[in-house]
Protein backbone atom coordinates (compact mmCIF):
# COMPACT_ATOMS: atom_id res chain seq x y z
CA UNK A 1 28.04 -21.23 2.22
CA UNK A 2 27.57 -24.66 3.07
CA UNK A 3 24.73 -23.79 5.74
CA UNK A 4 22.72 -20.88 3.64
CA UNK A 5 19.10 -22.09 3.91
CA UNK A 6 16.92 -22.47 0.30
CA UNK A 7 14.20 -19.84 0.98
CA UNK A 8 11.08 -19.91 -1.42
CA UNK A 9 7.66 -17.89 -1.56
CA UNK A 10 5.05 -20.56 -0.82
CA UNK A 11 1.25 -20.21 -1.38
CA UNK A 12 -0.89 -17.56 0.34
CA UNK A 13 2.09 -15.34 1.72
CA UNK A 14 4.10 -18.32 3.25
CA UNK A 15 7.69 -18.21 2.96
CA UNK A 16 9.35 -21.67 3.29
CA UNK A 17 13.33 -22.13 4.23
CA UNK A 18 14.96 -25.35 3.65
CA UNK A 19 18.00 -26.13 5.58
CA UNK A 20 20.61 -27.77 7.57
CA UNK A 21 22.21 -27.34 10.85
CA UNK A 22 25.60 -27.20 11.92
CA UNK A 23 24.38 -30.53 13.51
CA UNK A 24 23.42 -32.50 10.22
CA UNK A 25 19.45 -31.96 11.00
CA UNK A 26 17.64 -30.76 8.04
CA UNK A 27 14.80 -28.87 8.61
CA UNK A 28 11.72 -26.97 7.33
CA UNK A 29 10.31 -23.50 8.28
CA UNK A 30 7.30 -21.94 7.13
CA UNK A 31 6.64 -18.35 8.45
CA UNK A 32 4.20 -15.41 7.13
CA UNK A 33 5.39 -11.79 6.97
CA UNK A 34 2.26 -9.80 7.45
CA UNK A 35 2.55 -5.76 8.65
CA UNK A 36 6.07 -5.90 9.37
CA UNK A 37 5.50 -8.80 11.47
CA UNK A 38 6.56 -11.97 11.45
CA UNK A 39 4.83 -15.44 12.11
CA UNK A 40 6.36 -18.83 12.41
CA UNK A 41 3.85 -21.68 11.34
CA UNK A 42 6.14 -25.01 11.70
CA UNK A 43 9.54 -25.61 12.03
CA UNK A 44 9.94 -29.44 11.49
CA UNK A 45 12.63 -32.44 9.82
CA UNK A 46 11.81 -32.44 6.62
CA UNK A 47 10.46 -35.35 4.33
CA UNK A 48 11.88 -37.33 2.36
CA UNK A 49 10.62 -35.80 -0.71
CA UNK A 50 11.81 -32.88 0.89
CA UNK A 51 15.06 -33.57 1.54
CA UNK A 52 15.32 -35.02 -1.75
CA UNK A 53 14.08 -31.65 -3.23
CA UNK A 54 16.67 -30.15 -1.13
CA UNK A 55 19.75 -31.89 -1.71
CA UNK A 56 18.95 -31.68 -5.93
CA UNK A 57 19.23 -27.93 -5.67
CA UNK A 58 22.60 -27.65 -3.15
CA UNK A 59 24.67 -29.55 -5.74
């Protein structure tokens, strides 16, 4: 799928999920799953070294 996000286990417990909208936005979430609960620390446009990370690995 065109739309499936990149998800990767960051430092510390973070999870971090690259992707793009049906709009064209691409975007970065970071969230921590702690106790069967879940916590969103940003949701932001990415970089540009993170879009360029991004679009290297969805070719």
């Amino acid at each position: 799928d065109v739309n499936s996000p990149i998800i990767m286990r960051g430092k510390e417990g973070k999870y971090l999920a690259y992707g793009k909208t049906n709009g064209g936005r691409l975007l970065l979430v970071v969230w921590v799953a702690k106790y069967r609960k879940t916590k969103i620390i940003t949701a932001r446009d990415m970089s540009k070294k993170e879009k360029q990370f991004y679009k290297r690995r969805k070719k």
